[in-house]
Protein backbone atom coordinates (compact mmCIF):
# COMPACT_ATOMS: atom_id res chain seq x y z
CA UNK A 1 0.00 0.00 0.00
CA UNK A 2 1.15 3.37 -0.90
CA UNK A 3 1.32 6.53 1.71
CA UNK A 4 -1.70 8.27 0.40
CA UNK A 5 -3.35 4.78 0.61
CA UNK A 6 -2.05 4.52 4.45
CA UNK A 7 -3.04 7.99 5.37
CA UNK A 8 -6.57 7.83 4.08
CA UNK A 9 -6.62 3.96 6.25
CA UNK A 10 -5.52 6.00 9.28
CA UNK A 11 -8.09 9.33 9.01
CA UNK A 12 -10.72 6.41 8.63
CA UNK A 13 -10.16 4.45 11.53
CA UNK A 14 -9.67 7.38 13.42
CA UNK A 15 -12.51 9.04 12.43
CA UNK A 16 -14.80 6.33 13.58
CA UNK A 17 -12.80 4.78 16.46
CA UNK A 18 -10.60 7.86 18.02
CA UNK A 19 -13.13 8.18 21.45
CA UNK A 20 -12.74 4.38 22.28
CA UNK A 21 -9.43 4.76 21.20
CA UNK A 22 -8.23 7.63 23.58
CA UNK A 23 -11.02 6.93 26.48
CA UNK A 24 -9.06 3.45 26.44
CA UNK A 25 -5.85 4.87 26.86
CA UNK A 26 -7.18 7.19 29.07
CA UNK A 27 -8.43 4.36 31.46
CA UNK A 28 -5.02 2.80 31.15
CA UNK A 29 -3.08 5.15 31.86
CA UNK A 30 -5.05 7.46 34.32
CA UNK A 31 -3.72 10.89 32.46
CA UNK A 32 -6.33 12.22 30.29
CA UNK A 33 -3.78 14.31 28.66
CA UNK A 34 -1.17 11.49 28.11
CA UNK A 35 -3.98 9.45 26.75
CA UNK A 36 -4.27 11.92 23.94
CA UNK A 37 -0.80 12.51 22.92
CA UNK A 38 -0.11 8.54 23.08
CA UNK A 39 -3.44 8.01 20.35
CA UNK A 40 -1.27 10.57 18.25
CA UNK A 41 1.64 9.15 18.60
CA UNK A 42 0.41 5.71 17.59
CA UNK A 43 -1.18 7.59 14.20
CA UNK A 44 2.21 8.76 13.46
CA UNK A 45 3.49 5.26 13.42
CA UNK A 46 0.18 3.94 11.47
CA UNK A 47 1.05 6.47 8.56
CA UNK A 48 4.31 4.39 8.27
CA UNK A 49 4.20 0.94 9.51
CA UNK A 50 0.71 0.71 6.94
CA UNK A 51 2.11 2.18 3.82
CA UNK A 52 4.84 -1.03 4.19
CA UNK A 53 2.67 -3.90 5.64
CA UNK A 54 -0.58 -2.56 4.94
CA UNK A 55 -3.95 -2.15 6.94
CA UNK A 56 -4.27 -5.21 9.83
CA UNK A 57 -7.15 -6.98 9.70
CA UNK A 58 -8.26 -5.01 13.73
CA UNK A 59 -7.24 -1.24 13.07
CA UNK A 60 -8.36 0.05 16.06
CA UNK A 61 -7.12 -3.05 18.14
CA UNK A 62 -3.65 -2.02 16.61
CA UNK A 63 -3.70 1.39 17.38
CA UNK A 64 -4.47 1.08 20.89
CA UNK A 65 -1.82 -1.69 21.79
CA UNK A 66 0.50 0.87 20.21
CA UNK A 67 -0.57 3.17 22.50
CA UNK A 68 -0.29 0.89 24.99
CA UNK A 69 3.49 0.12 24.29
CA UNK A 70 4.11 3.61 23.84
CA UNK A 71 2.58 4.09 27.86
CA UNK A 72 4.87 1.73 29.59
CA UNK A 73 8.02 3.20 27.30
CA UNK A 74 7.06 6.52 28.67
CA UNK A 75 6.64 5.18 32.33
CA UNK A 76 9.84 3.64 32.24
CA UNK A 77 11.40 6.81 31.35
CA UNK A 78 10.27 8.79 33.82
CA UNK A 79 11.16 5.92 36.33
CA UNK A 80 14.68 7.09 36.53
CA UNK A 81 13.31 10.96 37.81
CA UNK A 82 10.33 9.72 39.69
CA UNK A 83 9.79 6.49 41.68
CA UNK A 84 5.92 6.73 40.95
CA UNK A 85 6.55 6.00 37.52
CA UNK A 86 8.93 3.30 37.85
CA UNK A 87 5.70 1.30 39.49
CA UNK A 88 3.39 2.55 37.40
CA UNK A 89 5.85 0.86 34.69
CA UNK A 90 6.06 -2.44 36.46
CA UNK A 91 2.01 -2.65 36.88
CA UNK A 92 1.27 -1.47 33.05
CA UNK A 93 3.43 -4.39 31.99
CA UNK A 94 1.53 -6.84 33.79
CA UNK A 95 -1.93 -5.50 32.24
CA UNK A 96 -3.76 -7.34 29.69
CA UNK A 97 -3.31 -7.20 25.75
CA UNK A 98 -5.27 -4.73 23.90
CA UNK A 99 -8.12 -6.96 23.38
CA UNK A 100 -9.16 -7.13 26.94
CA UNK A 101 -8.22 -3.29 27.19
CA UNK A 102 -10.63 -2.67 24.22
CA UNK A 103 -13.82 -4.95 25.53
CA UNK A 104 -16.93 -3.21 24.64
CA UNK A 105 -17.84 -3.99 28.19
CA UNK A 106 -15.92 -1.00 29.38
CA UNK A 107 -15.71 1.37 26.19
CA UNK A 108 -19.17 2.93 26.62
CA UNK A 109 -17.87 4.28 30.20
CA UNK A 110 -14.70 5.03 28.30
CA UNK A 111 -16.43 7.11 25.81
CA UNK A 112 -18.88 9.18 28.39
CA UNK A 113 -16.04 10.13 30.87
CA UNK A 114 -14.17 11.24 27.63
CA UNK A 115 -16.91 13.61 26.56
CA UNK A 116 -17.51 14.62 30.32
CA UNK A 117 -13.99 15.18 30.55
CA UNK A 118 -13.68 17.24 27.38
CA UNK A 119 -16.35 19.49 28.26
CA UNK A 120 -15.51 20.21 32.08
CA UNK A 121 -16.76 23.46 32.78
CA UNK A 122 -13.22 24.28 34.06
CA UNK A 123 -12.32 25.15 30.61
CA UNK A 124 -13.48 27.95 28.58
CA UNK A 125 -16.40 27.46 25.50
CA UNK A 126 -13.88 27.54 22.99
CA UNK A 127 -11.35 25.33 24.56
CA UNK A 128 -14.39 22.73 25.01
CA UNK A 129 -15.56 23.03 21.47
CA UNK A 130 -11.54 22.52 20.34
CA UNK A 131 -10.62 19.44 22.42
CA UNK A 132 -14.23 17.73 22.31
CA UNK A 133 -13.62 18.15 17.95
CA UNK A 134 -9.83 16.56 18.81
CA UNK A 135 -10.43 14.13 20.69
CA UNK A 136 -13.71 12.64 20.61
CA UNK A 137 -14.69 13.65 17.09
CA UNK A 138 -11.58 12.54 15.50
CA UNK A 139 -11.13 16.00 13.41
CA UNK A 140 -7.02 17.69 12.86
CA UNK A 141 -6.61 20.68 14.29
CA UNK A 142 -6.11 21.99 10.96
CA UNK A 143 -10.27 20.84 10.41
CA UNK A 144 -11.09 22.53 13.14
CA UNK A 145 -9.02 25.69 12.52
CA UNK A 146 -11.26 25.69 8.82
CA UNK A 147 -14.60 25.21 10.40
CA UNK A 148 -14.41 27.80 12.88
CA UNK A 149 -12.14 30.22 10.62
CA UNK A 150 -8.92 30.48 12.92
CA UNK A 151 -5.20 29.86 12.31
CA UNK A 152 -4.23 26.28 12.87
CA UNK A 153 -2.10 27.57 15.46
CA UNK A 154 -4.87 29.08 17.17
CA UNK A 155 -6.47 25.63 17.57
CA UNK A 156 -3.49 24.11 18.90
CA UNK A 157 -3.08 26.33 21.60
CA UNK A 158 -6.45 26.08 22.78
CA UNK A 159 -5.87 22.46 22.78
CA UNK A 160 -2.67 22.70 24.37
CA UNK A 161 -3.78 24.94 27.07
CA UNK A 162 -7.29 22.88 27.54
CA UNK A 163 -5.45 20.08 28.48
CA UNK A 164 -2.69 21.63 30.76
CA UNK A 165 -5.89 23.24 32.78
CA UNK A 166 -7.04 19.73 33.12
CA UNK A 167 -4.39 18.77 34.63
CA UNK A 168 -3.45 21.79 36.75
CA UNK A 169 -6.96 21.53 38.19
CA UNK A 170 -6.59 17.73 38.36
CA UNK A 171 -9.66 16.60 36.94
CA UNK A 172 -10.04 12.86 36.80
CA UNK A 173 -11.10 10.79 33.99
CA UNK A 174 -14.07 9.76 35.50
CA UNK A 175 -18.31 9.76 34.35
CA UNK A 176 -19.24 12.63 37.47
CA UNK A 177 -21.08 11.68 40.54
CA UNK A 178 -24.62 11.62 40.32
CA UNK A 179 -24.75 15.41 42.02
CA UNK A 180 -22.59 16.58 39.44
CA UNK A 181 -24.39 14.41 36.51
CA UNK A 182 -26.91 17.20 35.59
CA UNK A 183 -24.32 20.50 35.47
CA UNK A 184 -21.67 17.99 33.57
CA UNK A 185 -24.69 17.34 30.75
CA UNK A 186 -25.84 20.31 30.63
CA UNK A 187 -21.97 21.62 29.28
CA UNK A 188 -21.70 18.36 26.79
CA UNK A 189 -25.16 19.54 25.23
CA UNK A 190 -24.06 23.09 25.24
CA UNK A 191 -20.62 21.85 23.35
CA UNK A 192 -22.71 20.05 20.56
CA UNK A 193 -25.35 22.94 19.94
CA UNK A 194 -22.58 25.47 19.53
CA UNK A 195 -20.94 23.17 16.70
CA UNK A 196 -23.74 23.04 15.18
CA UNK A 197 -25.13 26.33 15.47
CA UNK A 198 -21.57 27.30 13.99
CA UNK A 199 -22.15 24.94 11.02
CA UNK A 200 -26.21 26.04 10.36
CA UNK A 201 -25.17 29.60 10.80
CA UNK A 202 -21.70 30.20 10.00
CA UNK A 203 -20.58 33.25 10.96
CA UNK A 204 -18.04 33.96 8.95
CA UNK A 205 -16.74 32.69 5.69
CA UNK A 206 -17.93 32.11 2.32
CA UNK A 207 -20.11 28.93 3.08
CA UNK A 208 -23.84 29.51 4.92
CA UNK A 209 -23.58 26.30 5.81
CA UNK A 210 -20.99 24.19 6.75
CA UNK A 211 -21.93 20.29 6.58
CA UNK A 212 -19.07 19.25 7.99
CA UNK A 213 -19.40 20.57 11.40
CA UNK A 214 -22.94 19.74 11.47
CA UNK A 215 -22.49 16.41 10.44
CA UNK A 216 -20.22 16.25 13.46
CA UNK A 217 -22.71 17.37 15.98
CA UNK A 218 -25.66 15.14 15.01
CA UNK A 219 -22.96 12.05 14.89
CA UNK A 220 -22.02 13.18 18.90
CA UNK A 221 -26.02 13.56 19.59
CA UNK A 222 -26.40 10.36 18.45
CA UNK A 223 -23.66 8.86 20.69
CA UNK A 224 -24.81 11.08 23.33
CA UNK A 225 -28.43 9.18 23.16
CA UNK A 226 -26.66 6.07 23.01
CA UNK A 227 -24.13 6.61 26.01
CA UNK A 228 -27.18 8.52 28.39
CA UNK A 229 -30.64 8.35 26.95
CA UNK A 230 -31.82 11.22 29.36
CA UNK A 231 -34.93 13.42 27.74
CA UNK A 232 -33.08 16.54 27.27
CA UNK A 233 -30.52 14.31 25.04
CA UNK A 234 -33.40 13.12 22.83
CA UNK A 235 -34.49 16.83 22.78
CA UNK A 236 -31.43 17.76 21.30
CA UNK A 237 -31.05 15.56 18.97
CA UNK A 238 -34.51 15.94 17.94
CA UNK A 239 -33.45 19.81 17.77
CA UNK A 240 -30.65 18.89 15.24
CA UNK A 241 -32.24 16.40 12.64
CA UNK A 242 -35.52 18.75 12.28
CA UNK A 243 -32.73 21.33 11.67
CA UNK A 244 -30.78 19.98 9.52
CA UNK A 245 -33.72 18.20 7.38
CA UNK A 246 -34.33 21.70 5.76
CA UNK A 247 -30.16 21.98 4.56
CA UNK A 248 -30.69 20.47 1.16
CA UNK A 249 -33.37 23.79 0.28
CA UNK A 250 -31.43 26.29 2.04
CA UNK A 251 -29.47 27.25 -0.60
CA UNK A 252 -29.28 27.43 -4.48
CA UNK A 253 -27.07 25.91 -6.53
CA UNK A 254 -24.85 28.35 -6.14
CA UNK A 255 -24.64 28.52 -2.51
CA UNK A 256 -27.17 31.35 -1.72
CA UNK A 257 -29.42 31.65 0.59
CA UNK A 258 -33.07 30.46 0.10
CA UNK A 259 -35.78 31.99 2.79
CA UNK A 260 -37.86 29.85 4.34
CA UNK A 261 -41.00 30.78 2.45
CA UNK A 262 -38.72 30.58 -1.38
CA UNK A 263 -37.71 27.19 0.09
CA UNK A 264 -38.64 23.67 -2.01
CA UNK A 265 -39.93 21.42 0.88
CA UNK A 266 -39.99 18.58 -1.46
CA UNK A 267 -36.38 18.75 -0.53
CA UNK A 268 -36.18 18.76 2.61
CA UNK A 269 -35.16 15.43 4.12
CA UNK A 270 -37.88 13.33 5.26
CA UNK A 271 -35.65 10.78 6.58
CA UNK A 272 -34.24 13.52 9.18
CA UNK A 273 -37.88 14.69 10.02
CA UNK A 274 -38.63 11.03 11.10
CA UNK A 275 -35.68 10.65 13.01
CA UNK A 276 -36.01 14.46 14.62
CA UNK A 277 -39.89 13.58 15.41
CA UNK A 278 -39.12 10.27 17.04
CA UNK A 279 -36.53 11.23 19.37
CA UNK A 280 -38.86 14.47 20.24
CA UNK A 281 -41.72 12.05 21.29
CA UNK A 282 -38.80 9.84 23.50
CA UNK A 283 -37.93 13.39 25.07
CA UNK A 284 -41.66 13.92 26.23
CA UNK A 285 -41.74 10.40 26.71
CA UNK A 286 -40.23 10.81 30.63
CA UNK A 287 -43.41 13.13 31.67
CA UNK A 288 -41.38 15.63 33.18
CA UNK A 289 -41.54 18.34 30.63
CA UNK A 290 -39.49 19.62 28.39
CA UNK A 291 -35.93 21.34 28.40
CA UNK A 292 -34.51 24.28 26.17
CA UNK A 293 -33.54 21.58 23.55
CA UNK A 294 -36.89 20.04 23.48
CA UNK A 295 -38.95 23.04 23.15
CA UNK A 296 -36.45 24.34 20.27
CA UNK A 297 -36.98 21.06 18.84
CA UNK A 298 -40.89 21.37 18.89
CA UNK A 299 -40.62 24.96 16.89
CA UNK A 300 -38.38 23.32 14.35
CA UNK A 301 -41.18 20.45 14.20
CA UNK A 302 -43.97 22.95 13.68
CA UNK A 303 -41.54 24.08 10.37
CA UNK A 304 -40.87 20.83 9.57
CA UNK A 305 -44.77 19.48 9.09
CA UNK A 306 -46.50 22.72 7.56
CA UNK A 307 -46.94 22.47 4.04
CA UNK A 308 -46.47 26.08 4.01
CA UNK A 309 -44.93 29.71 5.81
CA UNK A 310 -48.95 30.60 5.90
CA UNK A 311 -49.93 27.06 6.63
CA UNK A 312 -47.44 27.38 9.82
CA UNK A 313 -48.97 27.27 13.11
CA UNK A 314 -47.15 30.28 14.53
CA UNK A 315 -49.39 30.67 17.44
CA UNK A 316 -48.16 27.35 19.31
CA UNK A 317 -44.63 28.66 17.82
CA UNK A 318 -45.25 32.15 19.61
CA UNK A 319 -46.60 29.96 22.77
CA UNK A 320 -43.17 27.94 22.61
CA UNK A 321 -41.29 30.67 22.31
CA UNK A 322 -42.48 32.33 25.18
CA UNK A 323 -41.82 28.60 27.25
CA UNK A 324 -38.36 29.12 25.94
CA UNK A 325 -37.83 32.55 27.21
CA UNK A 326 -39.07 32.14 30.89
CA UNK A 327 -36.62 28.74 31.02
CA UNK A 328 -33.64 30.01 28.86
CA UNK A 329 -34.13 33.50 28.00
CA UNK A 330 -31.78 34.70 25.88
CA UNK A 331 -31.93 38.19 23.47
CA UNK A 332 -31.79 35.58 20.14
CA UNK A 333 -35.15 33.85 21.85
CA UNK A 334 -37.31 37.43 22.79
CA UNK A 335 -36.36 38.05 18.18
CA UNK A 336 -37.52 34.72 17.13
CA UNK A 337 -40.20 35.46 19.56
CA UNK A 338 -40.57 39.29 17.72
CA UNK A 339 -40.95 37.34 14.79
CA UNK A 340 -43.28 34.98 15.34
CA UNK A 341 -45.70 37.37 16.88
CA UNK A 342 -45.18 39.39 13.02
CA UNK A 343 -46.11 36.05 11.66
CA UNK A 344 -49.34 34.97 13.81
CA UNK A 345 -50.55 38.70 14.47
CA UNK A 346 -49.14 41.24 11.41
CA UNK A 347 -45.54 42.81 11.23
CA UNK A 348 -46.66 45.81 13.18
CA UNK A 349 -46.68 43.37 16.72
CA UNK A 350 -43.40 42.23 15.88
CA UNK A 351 -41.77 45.50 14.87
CA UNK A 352 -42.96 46.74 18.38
CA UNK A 353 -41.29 43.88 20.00
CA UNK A 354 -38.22 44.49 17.71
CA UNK A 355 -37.96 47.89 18.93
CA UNK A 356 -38.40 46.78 22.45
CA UNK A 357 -35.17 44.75 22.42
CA UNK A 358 -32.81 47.68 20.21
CA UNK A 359 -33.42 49.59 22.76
CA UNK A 360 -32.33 47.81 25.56
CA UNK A 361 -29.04 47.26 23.78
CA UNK A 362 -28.09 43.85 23.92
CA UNK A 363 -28.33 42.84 20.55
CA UNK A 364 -26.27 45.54 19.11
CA UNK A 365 -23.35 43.72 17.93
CA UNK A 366 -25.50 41.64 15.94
CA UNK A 367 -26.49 42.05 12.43
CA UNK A 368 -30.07 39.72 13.12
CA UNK A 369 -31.84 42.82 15.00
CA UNK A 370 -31.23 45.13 11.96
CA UNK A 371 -32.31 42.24 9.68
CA UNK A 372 -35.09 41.17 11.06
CA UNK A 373 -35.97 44.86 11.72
CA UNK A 374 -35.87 45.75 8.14
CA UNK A 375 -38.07 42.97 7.09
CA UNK A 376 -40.81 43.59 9.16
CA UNK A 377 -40.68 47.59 8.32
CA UNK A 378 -40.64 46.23 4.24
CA UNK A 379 -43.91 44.59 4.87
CA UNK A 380 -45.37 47.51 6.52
CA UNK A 381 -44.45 49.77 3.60
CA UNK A 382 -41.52 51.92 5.05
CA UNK A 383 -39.01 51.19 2.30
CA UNK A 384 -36.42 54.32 3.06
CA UNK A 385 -36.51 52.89 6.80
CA UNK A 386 -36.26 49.17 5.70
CA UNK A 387 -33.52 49.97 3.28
CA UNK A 388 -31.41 51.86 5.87
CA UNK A 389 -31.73 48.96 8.41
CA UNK A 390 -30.77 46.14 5.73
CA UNK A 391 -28.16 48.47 4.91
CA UNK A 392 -26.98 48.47 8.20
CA UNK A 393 -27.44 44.58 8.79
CA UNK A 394 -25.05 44.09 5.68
CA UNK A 395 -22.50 45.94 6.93
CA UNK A 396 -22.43 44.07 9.76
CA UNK A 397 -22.92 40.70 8.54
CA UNK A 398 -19.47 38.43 8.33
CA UNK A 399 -20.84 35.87 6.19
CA UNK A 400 -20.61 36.67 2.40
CA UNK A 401 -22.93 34.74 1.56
CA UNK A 402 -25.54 35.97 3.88
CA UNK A 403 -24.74 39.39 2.95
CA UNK A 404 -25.20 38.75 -0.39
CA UNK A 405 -29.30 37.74 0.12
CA UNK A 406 -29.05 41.03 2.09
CA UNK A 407 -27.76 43.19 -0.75
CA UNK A 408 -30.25 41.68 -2.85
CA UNK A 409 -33.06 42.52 -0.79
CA UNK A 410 -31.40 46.40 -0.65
CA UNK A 411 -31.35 46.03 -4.67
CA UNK A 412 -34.98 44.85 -4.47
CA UNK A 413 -36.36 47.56 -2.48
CA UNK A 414 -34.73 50.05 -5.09
């Protein structure tokens, strides 16, 4: 097998096997950080050993008991500065192989302290979002860096740093305690909506959408249901298929936006509306009501079964908004609130609403309120007003390709 041939071998097993892989280690060896650097280390020797011998018939298997020889060289090392290694060194040898180390008895565990880990609340958002990417998604920091728009260097640092304030405040590879079960989830789900908000919305860039990072996000909801099938978990996942079902109509074939009323809902994919419906019904399954995910997940279900914008039930969306801002208010939730009121009771509710948050200020660095704004003061007939605000939203827009449906609405109104 050739290199390219290797290093396309390696990126796939990794892809798909990287969280057992480093929870494994992790296990093992008791260092979360280690764990990490020894999964990379055994890539490096992947890329070389597999362009000679080629691929061996257990990938993953082979990975890890690199890993695992790669531990007990690095014990033994440090034996000769620190006596605590030189045991450690003597107790890793007697372990068992890599099959035993890899049992699917254990790996689930493995897995769910690896995303608890990764998302400790000790570390900052973005460090979160970079190592859970790294380390339980699989993706280079060079991937990352792309999604999200930053220097490769910029990723690496975070990572660097994420894991050196793991270990300074000597958090152990463990699933939390029951008490801390609930504020531990609540940062994984928070991880995984961010990465996929990023990817439905990008924020920057040329692309509206980026597929890749949402693709990432549903695939971690979906282990996240797997590894703790709590309500909220089904909400968000539930939240991200209905999402996502409408990507195939919301742009052109040229990448532009497509509003949701110009949108072909013969695309949109019915597969991900069954899925997204299903796990919604699991999260009101429990009887206990639902969370922030669940209720955005019921909106996105009232979008996903209308035939049309008018055919919409925006009442029981205005109704679910409001549920959303008394348990997570947020200024995003009062303007999808602004403009839901617009769409159940005429754009002159909405507007007022609009107004109401611009003048409290905390949407000002945001190019939505001046968007949304404009819109509503379109359909009310006050085109020098509506052009200034688009105007304004464009200018403050870092997407190009969002900025472009806004210049075309400025060209329209001309």
């Amino acid at each position: 097998m050739n290199s390219s041939g290797a290093r396309g071998a390696v990126e796939t097993v990794w892809r798909m096997e990287s969280a057992r892989i480093v929870g494994a280690l992790a296990r093992y060896t008791g260092d979360f950080a280690l764990a990490e650097d020894l999964a990379q280390e055994a890539l490096a020797e992947a890329l070389v050993s597999w362009s000679v011998n080629g691929v061996p018939e257990q990938p993953a298997a082979w990975l890890l008991t690199t890993g695992r020889r790669r531990a007990i060289d690095t014990f033994r090392r440090r034996s000769a500065l620190d006596e605590r290694y030189a045991v450690l060194a003597r107790e890793l040898s007697d372990e068992p192989g890599a099959d035993e180390l890899f049992s699917y008895d254990a790996i689930d565990d493995d897995v769910l302290a690896l995303m608890f880990t990764a998302c400790h609340p000790v570390l900052s958002k973005e460090a979160r979002i970079a190592l859970t990417l790294r380390v339980v998604g699989g993706l280079g920091s060079d991937e990352i860096a792309k999604a999200f728009l930053v220097p490769v260097a910029t990723i690496q640092a975070r990572i660097t740093r994420a894991k050196k304030t793991l270990a300074a405040a000597r958090v152990p590879f463990a699933v939390p305690e029951s008490h801390e079960l609930d504020e531990r989830l609540g940062s994984v789900l928070q991880v995984i909506y961010l990465v996929f908000t990023e990817g439905s919305y990008a924020s920057g860039g040329d692309d509206w959408i980026r597929t890749g990072l949402t693709d990432e996000a549903r695939r971690l909801a979906r282990m996240m249901v797997k590894l703790k099938p709590e309500p909220e978990v089904f909400g968000l996942l539930a939240l991200l298929e209905l999402t996502a079902a409408r990507f195939p109509a919301r742009t052109d074939d040229a990448g532009r936006p497509v509003l949701l009323e110009d949108q072909d809902r013969r695309r949109w994919d019915s597969s991900a509306i069954r899925r997204g419906r299903a796990a919604l019904e699991r999260a009101a399954a429990a009887g206990r009501g639902l969370g922030a995910y669940g209720l955005q997940a019921s909106i996105a279900e009232c979008h996903a079964v209308a035939e049309s914008v008018a055919a919409t039930d925006w009442p029981r969306i205005v109704v679910l908004y409001e549920a959303l801002g008394r348990l997570a208010p947020s200024p995003v939730v009062e303007l999808n609130h602004a403009v839901a009121v617009a769409m159940a009771s005429g754009p002159a509710a909405g507007l007022e609403l609009v107004d109401a948050i611009s003048a409290n200020g905390r949407l000002g660095a945001s190019h939505l309120l001046p968007a949304v704004r404009g819109e509503l003061l379109n359909r009310l007939g006050r085109r020098e007003e509506a052009r200034s605000a688009l105007q304004e939203a464009a200018a403050m827009c870092g997407n190009s390709a969002e900025r472009a449906a806004l210049e075309a609405k400025i060209r329209a109104l001309e």
